[in-house]
C-alpha atoms as a PDB file:
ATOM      1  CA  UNK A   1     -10.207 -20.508  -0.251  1.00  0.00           C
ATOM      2  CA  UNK A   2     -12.428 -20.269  -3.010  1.00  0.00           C
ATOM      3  CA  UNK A   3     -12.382 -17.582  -5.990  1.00  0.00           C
ATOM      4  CA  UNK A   4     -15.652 -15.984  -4.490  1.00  0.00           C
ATOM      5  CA  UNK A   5     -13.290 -15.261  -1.238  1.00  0.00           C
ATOM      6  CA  UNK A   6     -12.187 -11.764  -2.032  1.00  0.00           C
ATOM      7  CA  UNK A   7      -8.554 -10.776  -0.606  1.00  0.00           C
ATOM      8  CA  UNK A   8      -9.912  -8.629   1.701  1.00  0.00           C
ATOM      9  CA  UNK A   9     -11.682 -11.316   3.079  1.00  0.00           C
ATOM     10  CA  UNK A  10      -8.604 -13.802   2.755  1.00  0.00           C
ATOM     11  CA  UNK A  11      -6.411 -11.437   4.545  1.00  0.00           C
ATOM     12  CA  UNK A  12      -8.646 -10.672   7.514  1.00  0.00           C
ATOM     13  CA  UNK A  13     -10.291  -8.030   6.594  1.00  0.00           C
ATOM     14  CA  UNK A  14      -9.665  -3.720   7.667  1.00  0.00           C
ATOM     15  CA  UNK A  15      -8.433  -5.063  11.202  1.00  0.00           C
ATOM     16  CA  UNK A  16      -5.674  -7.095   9.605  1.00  0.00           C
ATOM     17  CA  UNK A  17      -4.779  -4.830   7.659  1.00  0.00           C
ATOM     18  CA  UNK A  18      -4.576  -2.398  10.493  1.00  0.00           C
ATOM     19  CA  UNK A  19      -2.794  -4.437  12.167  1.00  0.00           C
ATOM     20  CA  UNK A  20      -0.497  -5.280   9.191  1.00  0.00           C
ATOM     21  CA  UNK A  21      -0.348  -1.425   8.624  1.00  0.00           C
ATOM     22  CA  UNK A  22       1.036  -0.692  11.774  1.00  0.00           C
ATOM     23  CA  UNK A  23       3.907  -2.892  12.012  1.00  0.00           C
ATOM     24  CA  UNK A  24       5.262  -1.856   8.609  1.00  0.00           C
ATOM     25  CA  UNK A  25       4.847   1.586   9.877  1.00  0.00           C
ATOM     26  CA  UNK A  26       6.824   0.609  12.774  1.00  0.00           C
ATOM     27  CA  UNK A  27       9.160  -0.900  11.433  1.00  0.00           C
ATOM     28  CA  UNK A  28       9.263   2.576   8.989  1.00  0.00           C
ATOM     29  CA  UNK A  29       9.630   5.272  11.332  1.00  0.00           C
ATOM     30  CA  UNK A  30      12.694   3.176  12.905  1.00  0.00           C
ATOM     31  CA  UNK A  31      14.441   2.745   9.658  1.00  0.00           C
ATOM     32  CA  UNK A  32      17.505   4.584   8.752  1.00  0.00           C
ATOM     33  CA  UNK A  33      16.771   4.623   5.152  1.00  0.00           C
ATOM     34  CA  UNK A  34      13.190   4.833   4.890  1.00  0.00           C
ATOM     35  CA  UNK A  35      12.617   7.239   7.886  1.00  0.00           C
ATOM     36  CA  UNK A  36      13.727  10.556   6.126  1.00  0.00           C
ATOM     37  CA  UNK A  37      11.139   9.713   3.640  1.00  0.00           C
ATOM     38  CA  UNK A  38       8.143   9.843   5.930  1.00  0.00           C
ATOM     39  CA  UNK A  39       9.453  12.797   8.318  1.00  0.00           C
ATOM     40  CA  UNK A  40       6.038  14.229   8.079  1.00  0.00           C
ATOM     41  CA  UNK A  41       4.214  10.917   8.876  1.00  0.00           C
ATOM     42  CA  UNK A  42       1.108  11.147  10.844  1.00  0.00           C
ATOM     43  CA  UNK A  43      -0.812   8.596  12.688  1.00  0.00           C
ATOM     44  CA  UNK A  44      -3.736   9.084  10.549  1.00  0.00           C
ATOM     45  CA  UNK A  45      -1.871   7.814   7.760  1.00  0.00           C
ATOM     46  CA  UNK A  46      -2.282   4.143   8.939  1.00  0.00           C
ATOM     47  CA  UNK A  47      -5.562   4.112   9.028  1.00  0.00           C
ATOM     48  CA  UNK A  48      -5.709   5.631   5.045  1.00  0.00           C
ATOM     49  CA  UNK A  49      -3.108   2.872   3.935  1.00  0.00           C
ATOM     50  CA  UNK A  50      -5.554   0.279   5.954  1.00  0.00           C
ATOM     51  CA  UNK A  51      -8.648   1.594   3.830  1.00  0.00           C
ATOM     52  CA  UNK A  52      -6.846   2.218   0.372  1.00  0.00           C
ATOM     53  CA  UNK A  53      -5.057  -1.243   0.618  1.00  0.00           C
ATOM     54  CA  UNK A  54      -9.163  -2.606   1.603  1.00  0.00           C
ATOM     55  CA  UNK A  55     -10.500  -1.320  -1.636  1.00  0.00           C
ATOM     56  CA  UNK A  56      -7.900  -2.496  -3.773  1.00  0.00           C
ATOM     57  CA  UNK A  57      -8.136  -5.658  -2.209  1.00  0.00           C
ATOM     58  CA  UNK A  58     -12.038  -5.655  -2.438  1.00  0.00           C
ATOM     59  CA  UNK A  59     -13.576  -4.116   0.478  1.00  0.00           C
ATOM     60  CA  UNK A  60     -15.442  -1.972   0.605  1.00  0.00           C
ATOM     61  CA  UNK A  61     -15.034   1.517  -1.739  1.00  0.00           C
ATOM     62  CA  UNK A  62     -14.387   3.914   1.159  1.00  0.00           C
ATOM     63  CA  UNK A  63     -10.835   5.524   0.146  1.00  0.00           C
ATOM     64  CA  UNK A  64     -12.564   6.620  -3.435  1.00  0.00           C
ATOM     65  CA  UNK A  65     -15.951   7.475  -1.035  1.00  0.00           C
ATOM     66  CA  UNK A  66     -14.014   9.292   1.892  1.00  0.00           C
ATOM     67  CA  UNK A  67     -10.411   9.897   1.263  1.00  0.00           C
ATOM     68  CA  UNK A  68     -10.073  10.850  -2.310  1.00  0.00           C
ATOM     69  CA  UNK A  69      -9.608   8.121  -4.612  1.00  0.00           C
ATOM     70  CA  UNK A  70      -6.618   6.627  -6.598  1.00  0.00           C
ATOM     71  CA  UNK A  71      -6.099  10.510  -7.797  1.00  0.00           C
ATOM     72  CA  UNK A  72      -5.730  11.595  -4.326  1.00  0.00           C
ATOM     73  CA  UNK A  73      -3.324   8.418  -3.475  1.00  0.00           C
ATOM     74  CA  UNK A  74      -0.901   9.386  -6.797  1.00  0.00           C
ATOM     75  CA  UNK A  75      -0.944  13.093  -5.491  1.00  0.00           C
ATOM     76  CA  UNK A  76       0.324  11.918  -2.033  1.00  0.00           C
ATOM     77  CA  UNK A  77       3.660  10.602  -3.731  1.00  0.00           C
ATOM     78  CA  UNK A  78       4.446  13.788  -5.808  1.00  0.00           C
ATOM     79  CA  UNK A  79       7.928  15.503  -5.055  1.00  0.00           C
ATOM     80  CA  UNK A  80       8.880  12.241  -2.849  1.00  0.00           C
ATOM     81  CA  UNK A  81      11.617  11.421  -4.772  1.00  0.00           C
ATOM     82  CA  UNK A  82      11.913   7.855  -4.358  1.00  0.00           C
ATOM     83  CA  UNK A  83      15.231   6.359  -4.596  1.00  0.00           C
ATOM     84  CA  UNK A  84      15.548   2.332  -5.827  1.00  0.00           C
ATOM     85  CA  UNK A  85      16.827   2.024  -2.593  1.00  0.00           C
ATOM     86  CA  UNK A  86      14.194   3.714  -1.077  1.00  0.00           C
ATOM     87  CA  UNK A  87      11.890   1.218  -2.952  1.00  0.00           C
ATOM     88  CA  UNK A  88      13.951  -1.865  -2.101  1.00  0.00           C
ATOM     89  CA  UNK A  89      13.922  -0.721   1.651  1.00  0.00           C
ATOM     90  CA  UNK A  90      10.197  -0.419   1.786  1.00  0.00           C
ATOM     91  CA  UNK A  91       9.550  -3.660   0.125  1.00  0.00           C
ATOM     92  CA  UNK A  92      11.881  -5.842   2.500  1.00  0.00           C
ATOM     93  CA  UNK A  93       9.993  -4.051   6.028  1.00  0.00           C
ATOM     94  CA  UNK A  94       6.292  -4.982   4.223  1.00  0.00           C
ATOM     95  CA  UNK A  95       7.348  -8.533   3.748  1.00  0.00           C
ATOM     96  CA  UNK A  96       8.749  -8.894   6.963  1.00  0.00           C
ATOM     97  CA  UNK A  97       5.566  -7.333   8.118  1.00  0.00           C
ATOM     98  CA  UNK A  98       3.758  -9.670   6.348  1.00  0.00           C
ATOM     99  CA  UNK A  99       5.304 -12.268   7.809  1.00  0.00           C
ATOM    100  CA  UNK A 100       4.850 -11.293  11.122  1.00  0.00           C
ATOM    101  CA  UNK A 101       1.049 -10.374  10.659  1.00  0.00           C
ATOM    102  CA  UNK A 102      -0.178 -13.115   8.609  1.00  0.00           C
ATOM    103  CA  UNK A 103       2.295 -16.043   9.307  1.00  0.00           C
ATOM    104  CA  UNK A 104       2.353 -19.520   7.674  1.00  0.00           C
ATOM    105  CA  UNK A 105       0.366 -18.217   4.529  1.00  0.00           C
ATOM    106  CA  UNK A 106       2.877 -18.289   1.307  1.00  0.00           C
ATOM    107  CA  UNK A 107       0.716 -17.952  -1.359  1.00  0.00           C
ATOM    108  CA  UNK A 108      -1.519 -14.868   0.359  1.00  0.00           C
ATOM    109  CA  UNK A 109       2.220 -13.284   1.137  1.00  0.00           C
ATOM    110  CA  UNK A 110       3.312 -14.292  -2.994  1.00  0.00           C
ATOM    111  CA  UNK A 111       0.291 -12.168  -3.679  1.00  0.00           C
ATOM    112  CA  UNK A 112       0.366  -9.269  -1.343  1.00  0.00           C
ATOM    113  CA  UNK A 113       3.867  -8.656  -2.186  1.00  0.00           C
ATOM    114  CA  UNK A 114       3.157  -8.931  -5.781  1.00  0.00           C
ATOM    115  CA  UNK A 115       0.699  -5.871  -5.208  1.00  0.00           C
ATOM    116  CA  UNK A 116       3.206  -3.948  -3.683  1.00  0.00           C
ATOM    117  CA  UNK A 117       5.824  -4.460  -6.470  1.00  0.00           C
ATOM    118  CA  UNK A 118       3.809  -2.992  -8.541  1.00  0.00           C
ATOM    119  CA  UNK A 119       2.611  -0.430  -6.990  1.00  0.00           C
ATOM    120  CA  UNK A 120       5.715   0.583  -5.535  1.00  0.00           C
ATOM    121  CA  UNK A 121       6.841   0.938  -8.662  1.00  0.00           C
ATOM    122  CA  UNK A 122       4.304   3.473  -9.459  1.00  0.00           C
ATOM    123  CA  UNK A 123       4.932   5.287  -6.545  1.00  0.00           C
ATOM    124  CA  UNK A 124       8.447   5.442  -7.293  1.00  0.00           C
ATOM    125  CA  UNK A 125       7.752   7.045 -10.767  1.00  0.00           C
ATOM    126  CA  UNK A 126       4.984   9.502  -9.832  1.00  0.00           C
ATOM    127  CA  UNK A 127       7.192  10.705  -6.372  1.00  0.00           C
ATOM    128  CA  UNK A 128       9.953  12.584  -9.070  1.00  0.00           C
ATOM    129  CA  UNK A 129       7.299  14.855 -10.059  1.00  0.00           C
ATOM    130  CA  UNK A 130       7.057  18.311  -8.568  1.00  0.00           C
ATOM    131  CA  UNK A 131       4.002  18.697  -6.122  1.00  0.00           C
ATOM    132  CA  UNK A 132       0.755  20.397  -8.114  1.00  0.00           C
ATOM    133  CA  UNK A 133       1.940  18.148 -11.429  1.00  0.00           C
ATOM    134  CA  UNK A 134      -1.419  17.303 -13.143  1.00  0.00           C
ATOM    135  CA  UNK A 135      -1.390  13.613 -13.277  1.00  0.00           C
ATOM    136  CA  UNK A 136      -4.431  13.430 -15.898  1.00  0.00           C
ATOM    137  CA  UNK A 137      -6.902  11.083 -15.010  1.00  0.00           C
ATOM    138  CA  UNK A 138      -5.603   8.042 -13.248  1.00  0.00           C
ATOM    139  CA  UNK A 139      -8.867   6.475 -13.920  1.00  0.00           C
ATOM    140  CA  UNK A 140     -10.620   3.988 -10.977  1.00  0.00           C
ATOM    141  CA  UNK A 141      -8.810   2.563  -8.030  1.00  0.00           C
ATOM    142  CA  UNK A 142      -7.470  -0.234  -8.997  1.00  0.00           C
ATOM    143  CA  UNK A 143      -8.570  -4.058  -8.071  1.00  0.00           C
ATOM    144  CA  UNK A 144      -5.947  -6.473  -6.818  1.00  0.00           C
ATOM    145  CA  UNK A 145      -6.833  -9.751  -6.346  1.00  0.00           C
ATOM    146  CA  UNK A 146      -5.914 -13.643  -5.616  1.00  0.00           C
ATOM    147  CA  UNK A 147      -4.743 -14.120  -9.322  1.00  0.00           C
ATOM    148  CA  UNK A 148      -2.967 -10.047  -9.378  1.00  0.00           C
ATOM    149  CA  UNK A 149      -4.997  -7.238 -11.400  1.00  0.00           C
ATOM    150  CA  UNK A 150      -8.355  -7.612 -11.965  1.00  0.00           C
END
């Protein structure tokens, strides 16, 4: 791997994460914890994680082009009340999803899960707002790459 290898590109590309996508999802819905949480998950929502976790990862723009940018991604959280445990929950299923979709690579999985520390985190704190909060502008989607933000 080379620093002109973008993450996206390391990690496989919109199929992996697809395929990464749907056995955290799986893992989810089956989840005593983290099930209540997405009681009004749909299908479709796979595919959006797939193409918002592309972007940041640098693919191709399509979540800002089709589904609504970063703005649309904060607004998704609002009124989820996300619980540390909640967080902690979600974090332990990605990894082991990780490790299931993209075995044998440590350092990618250092820096995927890094990603989703901090983002979680972000989550967490936008999801105790009420639905309809103006969140200002968040400003561009975010860029996430080998070395964290970028």
């Amino acid at each position: 791997m080379t620093a002109d290898v973008s993450l996206y590109d390391d990690i496989g590309g919109l199929p992996a994460l697809r395929r990464l996508g749907n056995a955290f999802y799986e893992r989810v819905l089956a989840d005593e914890v983290l099930a209540p949480v997405f009681a009004g998950f749909e299908l479709r929502h796979v595919e959006h994680v797939a193409v918002w976790l592309g972007e940041v990862f640098g693919g191709p723009a399509d979540f800002t082009g089709q589904l609504g940018g970063h703005q649309s991604l904060l607004r998704s959280h609002l009124g989820l009340e996300i619980r540390d445990e909640h967080r902690t929950r979600w974090l332990e299923l990605m990894a082991a999803s990780i490790d299931d979709v993209l075995p044998g690579r440590p350092e990618l999985r250092s820096t995927l899960m890094a990603y989703f520390e901090w983002g979680t985190a972000i989550a967490q704190k936008i999801s105790q707002a009420s639905p309809g909060t103006d969140l200002g502008d968040p400003g561009p989607t975010p860029r996430w790459g080998h070395g964290g933000l970028v």
